[in-house]
C-alpha atoms as a PDB file:
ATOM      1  CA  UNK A   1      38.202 -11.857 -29.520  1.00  0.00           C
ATOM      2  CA  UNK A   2      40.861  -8.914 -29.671  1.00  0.00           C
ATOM      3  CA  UNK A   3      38.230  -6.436 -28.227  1.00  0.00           C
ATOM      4  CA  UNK A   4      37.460  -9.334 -25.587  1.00  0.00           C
ATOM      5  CA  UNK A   5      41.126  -8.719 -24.416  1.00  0.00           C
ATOM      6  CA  UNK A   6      41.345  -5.224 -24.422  1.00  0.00           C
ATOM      7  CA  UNK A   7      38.279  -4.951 -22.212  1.00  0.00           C
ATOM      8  CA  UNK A   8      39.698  -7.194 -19.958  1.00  0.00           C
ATOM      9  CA  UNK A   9      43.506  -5.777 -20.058  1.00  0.00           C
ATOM     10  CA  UNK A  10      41.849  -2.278 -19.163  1.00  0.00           C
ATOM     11  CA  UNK A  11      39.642  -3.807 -16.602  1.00  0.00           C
ATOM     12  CA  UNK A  12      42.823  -5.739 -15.115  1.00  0.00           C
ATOM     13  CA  UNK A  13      44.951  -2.116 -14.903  1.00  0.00           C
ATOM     14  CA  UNK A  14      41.977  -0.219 -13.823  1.00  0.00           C
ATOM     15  CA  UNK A  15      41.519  -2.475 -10.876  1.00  0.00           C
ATOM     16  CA  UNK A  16      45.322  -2.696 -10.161  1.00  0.00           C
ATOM     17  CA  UNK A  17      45.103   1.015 -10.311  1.00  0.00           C
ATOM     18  CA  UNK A  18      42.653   1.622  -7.957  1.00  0.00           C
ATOM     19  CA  UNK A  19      44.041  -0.631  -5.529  1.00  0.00           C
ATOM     20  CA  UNK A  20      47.158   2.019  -5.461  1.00  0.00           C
ATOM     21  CA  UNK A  21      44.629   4.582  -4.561  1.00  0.00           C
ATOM     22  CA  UNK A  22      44.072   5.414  -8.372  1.00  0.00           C
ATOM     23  CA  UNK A  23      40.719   5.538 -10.459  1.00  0.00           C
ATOM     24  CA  UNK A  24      39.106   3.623 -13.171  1.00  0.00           C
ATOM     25  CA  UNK A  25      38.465   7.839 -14.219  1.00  0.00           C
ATOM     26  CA  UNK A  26      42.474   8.515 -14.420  1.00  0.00           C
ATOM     27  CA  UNK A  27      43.014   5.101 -16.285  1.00  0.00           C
ATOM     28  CA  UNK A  28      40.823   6.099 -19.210  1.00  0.00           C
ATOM     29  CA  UNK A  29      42.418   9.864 -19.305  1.00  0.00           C
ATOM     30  CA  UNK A  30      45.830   7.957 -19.045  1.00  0.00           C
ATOM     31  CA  UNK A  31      44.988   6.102 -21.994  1.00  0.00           C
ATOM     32  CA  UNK A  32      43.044   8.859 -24.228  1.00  0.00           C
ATOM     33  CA  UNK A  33      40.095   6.947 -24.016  1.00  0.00           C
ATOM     34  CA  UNK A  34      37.419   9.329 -22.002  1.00  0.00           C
ATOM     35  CA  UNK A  35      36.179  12.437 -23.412  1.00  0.00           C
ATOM     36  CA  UNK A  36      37.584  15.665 -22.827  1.00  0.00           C
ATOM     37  CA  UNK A  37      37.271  17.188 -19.752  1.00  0.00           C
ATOM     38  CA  UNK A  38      36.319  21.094 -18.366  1.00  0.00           C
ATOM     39  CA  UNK A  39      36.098  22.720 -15.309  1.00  0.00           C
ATOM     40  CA  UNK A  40      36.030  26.117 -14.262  1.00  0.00           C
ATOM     41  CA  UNK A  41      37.309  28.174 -11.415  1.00  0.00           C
ATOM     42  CA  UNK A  42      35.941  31.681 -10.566  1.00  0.00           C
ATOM     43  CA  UNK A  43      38.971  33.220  -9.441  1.00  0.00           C
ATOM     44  CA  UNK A  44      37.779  37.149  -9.014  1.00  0.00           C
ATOM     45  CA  UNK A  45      37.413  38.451  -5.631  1.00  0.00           C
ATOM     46  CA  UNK A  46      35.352  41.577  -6.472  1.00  0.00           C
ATOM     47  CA  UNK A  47      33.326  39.657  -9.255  1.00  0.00           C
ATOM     48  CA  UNK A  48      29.732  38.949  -9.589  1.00  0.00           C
ATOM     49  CA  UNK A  49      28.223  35.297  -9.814  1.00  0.00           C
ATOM     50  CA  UNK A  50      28.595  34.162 -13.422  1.00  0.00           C
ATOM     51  CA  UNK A  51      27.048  31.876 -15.679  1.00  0.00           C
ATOM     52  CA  UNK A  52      29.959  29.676 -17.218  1.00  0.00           C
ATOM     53  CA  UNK A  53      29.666  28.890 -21.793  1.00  0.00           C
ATOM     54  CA  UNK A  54      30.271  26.512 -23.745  1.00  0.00           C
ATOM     55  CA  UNK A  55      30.192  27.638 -27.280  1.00  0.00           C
ATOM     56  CA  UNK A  56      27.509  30.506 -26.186  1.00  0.00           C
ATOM     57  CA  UNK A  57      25.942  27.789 -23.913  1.00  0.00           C
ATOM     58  CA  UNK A  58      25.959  27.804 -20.285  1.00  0.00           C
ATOM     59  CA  UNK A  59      27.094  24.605 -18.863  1.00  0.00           C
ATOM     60  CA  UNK A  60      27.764  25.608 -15.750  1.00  0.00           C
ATOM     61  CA  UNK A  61      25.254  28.342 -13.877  1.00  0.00           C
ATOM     62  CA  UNK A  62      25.155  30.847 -10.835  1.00  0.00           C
ATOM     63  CA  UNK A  63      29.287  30.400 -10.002  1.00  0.00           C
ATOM     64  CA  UNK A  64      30.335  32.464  -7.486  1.00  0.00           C
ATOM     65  CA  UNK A  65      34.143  33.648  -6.086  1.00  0.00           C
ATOM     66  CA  UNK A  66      36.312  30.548  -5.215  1.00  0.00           C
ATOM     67  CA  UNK A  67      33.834  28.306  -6.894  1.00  0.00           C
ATOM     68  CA  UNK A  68      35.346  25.531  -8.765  1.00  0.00           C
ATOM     69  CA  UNK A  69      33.148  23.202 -10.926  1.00  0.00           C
ATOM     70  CA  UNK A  70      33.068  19.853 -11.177  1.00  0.00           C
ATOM     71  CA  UNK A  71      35.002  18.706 -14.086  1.00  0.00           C
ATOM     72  CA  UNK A  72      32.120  17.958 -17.118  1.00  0.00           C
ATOM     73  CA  UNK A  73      32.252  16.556 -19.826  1.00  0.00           C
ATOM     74  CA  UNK A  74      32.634  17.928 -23.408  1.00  0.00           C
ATOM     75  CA  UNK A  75      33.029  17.033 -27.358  1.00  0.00           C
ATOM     76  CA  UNK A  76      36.290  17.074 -29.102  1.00  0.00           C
ATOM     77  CA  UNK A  77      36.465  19.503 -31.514  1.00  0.00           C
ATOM     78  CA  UNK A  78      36.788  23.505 -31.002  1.00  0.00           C
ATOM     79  CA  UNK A  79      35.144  25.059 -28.040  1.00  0.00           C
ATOM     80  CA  UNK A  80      34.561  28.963 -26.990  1.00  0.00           C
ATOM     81  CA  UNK A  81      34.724  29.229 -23.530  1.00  0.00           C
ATOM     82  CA  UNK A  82      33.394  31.981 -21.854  1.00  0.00           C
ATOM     83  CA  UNK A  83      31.486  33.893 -18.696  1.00  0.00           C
ATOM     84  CA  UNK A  84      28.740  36.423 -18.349  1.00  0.00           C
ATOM     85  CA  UNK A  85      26.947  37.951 -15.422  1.00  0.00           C
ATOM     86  CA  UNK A  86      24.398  35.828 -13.900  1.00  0.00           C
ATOM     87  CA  UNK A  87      20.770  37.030 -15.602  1.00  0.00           C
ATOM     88  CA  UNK A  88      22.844  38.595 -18.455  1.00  0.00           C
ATOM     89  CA  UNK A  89      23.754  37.859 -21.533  1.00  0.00           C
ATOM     90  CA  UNK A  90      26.765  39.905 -22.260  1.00  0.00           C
ATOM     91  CA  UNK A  91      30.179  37.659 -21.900  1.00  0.00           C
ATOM     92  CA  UNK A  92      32.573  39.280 -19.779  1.00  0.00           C
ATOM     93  CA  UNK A  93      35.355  37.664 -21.526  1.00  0.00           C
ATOM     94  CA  UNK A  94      36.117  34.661 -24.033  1.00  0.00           C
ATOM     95  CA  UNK A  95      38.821  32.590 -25.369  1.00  0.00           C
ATOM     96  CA  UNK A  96      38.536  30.341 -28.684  1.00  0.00           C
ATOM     97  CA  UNK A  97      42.142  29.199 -28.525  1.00  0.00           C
ATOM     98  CA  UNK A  98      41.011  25.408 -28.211  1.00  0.00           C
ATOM     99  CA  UNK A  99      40.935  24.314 -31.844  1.00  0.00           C
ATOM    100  CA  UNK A 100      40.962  20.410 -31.494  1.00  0.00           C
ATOM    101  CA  UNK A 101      39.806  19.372 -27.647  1.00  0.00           C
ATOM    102  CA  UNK A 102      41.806  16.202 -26.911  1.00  0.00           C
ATOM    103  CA  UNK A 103      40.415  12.936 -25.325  1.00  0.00           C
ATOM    104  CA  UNK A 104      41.766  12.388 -22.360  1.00  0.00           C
ATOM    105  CA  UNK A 105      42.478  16.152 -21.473  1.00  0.00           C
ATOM    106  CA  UNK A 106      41.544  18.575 -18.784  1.00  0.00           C
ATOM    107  CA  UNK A 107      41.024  21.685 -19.806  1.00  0.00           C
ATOM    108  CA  UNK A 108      40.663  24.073 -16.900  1.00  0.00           C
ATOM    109  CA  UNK A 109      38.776  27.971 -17.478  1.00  0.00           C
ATOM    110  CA  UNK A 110      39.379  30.700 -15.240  1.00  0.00           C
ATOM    111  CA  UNK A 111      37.911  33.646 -14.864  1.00  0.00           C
ATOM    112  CA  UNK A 112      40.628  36.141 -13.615  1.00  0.00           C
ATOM    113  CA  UNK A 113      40.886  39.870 -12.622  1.00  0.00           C
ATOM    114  CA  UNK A 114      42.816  41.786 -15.802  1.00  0.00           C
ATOM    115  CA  UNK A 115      44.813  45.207 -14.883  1.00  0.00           C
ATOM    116  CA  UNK A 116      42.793  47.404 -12.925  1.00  0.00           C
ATOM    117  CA  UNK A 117      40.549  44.698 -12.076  1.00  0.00           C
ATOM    118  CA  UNK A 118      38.395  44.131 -15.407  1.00  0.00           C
ATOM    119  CA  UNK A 119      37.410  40.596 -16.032  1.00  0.00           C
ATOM    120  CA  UNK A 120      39.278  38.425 -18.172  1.00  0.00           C
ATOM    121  CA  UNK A 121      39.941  34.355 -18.921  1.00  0.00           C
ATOM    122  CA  UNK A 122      43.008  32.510 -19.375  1.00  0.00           C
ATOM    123  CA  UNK A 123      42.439  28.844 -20.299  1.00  0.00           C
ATOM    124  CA  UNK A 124      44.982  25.774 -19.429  1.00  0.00           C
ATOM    125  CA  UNK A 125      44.970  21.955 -21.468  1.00  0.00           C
ATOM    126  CA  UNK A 126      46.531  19.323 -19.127  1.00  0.00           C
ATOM    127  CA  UNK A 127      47.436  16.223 -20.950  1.00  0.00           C
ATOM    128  CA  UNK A 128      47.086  14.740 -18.305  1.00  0.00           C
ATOM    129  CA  UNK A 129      50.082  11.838 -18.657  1.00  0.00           C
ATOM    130  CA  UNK A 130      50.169  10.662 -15.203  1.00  0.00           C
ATOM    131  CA  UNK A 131      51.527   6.982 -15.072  1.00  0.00           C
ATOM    132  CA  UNK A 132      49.109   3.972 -14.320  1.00  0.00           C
ATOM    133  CA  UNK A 133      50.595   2.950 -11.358  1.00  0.00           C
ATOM    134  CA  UNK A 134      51.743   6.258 -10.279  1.00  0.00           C
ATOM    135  CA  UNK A 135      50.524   7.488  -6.878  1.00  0.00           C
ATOM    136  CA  UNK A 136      52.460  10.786  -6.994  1.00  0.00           C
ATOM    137  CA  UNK A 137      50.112  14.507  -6.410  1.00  0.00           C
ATOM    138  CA  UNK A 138      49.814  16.599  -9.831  1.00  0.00           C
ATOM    139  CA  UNK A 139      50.422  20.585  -8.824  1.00  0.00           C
ATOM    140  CA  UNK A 140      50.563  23.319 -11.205  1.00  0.00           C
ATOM    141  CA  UNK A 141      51.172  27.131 -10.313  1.00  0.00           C
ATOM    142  CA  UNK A 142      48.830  30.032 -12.308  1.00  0.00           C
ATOM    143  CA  UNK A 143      49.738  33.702 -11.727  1.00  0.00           C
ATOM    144  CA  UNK A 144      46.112  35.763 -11.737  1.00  0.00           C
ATOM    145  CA  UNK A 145      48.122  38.549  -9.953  1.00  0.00           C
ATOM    146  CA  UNK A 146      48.444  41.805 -12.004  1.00  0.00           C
ATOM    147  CA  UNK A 147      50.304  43.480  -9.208  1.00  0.00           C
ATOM    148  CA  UNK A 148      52.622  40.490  -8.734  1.00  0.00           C
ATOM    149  CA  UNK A 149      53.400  40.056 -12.781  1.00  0.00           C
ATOM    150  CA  UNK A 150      56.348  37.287 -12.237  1.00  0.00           C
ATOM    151  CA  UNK A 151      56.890  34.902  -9.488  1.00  0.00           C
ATOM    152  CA  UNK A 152      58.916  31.781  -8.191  1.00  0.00           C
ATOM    153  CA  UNK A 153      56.997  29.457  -5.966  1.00  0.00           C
ATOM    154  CA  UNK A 154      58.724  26.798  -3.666  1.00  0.00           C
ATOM    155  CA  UNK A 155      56.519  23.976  -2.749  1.00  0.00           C
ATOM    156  CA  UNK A 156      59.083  22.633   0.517  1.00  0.00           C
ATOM    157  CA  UNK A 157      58.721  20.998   3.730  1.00  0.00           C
ATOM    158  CA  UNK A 158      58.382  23.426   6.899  1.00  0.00           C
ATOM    159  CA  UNK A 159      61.100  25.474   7.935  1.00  0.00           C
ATOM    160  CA  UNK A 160      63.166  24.770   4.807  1.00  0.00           C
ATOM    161  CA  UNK A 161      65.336  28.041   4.131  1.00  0.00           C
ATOM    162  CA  UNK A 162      64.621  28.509   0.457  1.00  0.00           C
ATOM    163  CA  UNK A 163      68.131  29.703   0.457  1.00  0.00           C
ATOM    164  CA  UNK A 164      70.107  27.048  -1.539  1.00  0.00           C
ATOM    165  CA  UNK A 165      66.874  25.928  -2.767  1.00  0.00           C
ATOM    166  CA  UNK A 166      65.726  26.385  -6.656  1.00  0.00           C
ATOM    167  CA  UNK A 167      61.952  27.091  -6.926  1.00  0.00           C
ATOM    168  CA  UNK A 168      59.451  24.230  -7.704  1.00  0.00           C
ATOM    169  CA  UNK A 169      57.859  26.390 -10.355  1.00  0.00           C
ATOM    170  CA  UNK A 170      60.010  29.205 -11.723  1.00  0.00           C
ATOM    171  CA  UNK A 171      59.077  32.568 -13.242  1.00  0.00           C
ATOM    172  CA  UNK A 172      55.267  32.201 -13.392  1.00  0.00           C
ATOM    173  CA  UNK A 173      54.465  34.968 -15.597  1.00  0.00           C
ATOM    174  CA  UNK A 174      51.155  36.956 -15.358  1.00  0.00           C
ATOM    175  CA  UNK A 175      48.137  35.251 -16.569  1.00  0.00           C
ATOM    176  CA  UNK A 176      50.584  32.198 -17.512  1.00  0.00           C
ATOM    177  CA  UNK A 177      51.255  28.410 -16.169  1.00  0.00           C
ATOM    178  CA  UNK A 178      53.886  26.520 -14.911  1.00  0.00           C
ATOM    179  CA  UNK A 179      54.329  24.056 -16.245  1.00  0.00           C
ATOM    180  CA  UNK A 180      52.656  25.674 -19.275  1.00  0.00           C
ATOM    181  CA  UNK A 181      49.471  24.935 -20.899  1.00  0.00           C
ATOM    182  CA  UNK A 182      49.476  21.778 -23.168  1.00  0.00           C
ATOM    183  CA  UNK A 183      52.345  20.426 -20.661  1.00  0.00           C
ATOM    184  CA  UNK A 184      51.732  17.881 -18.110  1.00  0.00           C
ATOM    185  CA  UNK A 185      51.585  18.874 -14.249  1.00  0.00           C
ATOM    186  CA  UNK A 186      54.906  18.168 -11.979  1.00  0.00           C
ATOM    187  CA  UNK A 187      54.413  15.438  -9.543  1.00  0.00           C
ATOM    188  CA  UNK A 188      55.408  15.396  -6.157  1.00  0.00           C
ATOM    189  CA  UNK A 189      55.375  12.519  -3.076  1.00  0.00           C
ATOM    190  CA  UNK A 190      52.090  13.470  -0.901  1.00  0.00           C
ATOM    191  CA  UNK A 191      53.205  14.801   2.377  1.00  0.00           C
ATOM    192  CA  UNK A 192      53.055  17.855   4.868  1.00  0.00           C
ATOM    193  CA  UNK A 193      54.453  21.558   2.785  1.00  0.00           C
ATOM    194  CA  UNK A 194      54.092  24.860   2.971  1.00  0.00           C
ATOM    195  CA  UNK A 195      54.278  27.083   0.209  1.00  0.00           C
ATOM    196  CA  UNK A 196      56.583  30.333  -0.371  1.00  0.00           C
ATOM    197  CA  UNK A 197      56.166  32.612  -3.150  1.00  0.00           C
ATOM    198  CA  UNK A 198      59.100  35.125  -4.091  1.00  0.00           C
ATOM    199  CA  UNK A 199      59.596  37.307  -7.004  1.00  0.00           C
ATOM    200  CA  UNK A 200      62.254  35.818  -9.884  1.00  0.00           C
ATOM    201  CA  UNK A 201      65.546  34.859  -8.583  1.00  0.00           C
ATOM    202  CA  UNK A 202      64.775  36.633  -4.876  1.00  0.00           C
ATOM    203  CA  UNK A 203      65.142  34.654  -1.873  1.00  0.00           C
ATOM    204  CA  UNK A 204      62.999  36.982  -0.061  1.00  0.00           C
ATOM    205  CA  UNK A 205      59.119  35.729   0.442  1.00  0.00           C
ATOM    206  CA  UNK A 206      56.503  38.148  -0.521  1.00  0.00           C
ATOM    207  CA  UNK A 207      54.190  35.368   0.589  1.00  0.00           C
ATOM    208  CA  UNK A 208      54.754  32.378   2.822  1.00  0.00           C
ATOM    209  CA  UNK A 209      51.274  29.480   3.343  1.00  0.00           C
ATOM    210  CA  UNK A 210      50.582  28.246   6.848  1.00  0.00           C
ATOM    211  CA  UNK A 211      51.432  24.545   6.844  1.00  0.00           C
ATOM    212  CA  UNK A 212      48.882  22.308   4.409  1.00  0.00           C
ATOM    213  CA  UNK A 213      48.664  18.451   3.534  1.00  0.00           C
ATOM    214  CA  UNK A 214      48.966  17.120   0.321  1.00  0.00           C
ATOM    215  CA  UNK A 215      47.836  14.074  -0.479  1.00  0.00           C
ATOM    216  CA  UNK A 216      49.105  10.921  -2.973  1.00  0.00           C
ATOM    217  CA  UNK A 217      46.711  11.355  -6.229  1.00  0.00           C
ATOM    218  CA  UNK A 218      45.886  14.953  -5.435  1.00  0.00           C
ATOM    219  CA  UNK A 219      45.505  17.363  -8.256  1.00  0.00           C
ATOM    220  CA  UNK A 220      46.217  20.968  -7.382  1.00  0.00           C
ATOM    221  CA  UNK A 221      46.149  24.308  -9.259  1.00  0.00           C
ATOM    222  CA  UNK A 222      47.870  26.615  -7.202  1.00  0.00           C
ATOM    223  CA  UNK A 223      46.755  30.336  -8.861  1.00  0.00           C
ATOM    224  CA  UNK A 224      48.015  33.788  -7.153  1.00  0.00           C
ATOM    225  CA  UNK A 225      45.980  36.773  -6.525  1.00  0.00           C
ATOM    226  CA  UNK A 226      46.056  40.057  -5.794  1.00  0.00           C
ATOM    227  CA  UNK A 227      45.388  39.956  -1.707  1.00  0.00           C
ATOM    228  CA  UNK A 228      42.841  43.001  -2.283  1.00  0.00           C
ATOM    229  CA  UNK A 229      39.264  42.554  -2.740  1.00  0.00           C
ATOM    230  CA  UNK A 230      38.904  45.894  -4.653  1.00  0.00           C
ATOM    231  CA  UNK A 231      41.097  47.792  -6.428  1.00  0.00           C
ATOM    232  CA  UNK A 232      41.731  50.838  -4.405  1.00  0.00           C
ATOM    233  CA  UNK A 233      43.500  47.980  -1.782  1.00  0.00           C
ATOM    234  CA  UNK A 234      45.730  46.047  -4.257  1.00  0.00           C
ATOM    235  CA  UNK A 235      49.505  46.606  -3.042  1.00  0.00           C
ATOM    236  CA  UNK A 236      52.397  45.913  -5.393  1.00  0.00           C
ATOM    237  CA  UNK A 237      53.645  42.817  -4.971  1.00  0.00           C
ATOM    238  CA  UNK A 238      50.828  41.030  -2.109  1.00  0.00           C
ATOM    239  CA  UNK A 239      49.215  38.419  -2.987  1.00  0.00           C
ATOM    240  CA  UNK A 240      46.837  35.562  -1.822  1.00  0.00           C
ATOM    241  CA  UNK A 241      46.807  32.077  -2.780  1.00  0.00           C
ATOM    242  CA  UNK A 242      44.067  29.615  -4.082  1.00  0.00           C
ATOM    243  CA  UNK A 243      44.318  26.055  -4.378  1.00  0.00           C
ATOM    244  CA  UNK A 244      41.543  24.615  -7.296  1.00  0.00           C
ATOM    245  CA  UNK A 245      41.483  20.673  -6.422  1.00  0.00           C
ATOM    246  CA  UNK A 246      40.386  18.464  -9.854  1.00  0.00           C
ATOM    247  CA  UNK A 247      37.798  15.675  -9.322  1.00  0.00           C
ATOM    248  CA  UNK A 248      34.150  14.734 -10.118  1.00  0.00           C
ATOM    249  CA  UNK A 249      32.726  16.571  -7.161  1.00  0.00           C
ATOM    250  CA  UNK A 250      32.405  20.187  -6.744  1.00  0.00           C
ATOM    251  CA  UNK A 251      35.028  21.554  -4.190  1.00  0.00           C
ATOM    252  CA  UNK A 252      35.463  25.135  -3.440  1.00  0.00           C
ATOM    253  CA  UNK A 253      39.408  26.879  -3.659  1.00  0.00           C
ATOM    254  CA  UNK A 254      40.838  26.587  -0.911  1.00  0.00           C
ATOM    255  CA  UNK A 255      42.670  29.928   0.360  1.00  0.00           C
ATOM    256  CA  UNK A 256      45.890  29.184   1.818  1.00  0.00           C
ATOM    257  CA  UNK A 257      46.276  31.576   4.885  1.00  0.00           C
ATOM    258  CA  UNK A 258      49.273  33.678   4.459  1.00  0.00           C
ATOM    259  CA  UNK A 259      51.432  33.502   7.602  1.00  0.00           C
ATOM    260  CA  UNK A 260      53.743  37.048   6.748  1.00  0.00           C
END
């Protein structure tokens, strides 16, 4: 009889949910009921397609630049993540520092250009603690930019003067997130923004986005890059952006255009 209750309490907020543009996918993450979740962004301009592993096996095959998978997935437990050369076998880079995968977490992978352009991986655990009824976006900011090592990014409407303005994610250091790994996202109100990058505690933009929409229930990783596509043109302090979008279905980063 109890069980009878709690399948219909969860059906009852999962429909409510939806209704406010939600999904019966975010209620069970909400609630720590769904299996962890991984996805993985290729995020190196000059890189070769990959092959992405799971504890030395591929779960996701033939990933090129800007390709961002389709979240999949996985046990609890610890997990190896890491990325190899299509037709090879030799990983390009790995990270063990999941331990104990969570239920209900995302776990996002990224494969990332190191100093001087050699591959690495930097891996991020979202707890994903997004309110039932909430309808707000979910944005996080990932520096991949070795010639850019610390950041402030403003998320703001157009033609806001960042002046008296404190950043929406401060001092993103290289190869780190903000909010950090194992902390949940920041939410903002869906809506029409542009997005300015600066370095720490400089009102000056080393990078400012052409106009973009965000939408209610979005879920953005916004990740910096060197604007280069090979070493010999990386410039200190440029920088593109890429926007990873989480969902079931496979959506390439989008590149912001960079209107300075």
């Amino acid at each position: 009889m109890k069980l009878i209750r709690t399948v219909t309490a969860l059906a009852a907020i999962a429909s409510l949910v939806s209704a406010c543009g939600g999904s019966s996918d975010d209620v069970g993450k909400e609630l720590g009921l769904t299996d962890p979740q991984v996805h993985f962004i290729h995020a190196i301009p000059s890189g070769p397609n990959v092959d992405f592993y799971d504890n030395s096996k591929v779960l996701q095959p033939n990933l090129s630049y800007k390709t961002v998978t389709n979240f999949a997935n996985i046990g609890t437990g610890a997990h190896t993540f890491s990325y190899a050369a299509v037709n090879t076998t030799t990983q390009l880079a790995s990270d063990n520092s999941i331990n104990n995968a969570a239920k209900g977490h995302e776990y996002t992978v990224i494969a990332l250009p190191d100093a001087g352009f050699l591959p690495s991986i930097a891996v991020i655990d979202d707890p994903f603690d997004k309110g039932l009824l909430s309808g707000s976006a979910r944005v996080r900011g990932f520096n991949a930019s070795a010639n850019a090592q610390n950041v402030d990014l403003y998320l703001v409407a157009p033609g806001t003067n960042i002046t008296n303005v404190s950043p929406t994610m401060a001092g993103i250091g290289y190869k780190n997130a903000v909010p950090a790994t194992t902390q949940d996202s920041i939410y903002v109100s869906g809506g029409t923004y542009i997005l300015i990058a600066t370095l720490p505690g400089s009102k000056t933009p080393i990078y400012t986005s052409a106009s973009f929409d965000l939408t209610n229930n979005a879920d953005w990783l916004v990740t910096t890059l060197p604007s280069g596509n090979a070493l010999s043109q990386v410039i200190p302090n440029k920088i593109r952006v890429l926007v990873a979008q989480g969902g079931n279905t496979q959506t390439p980063a989008i590149e912001l255009p960079d209107t300075l």
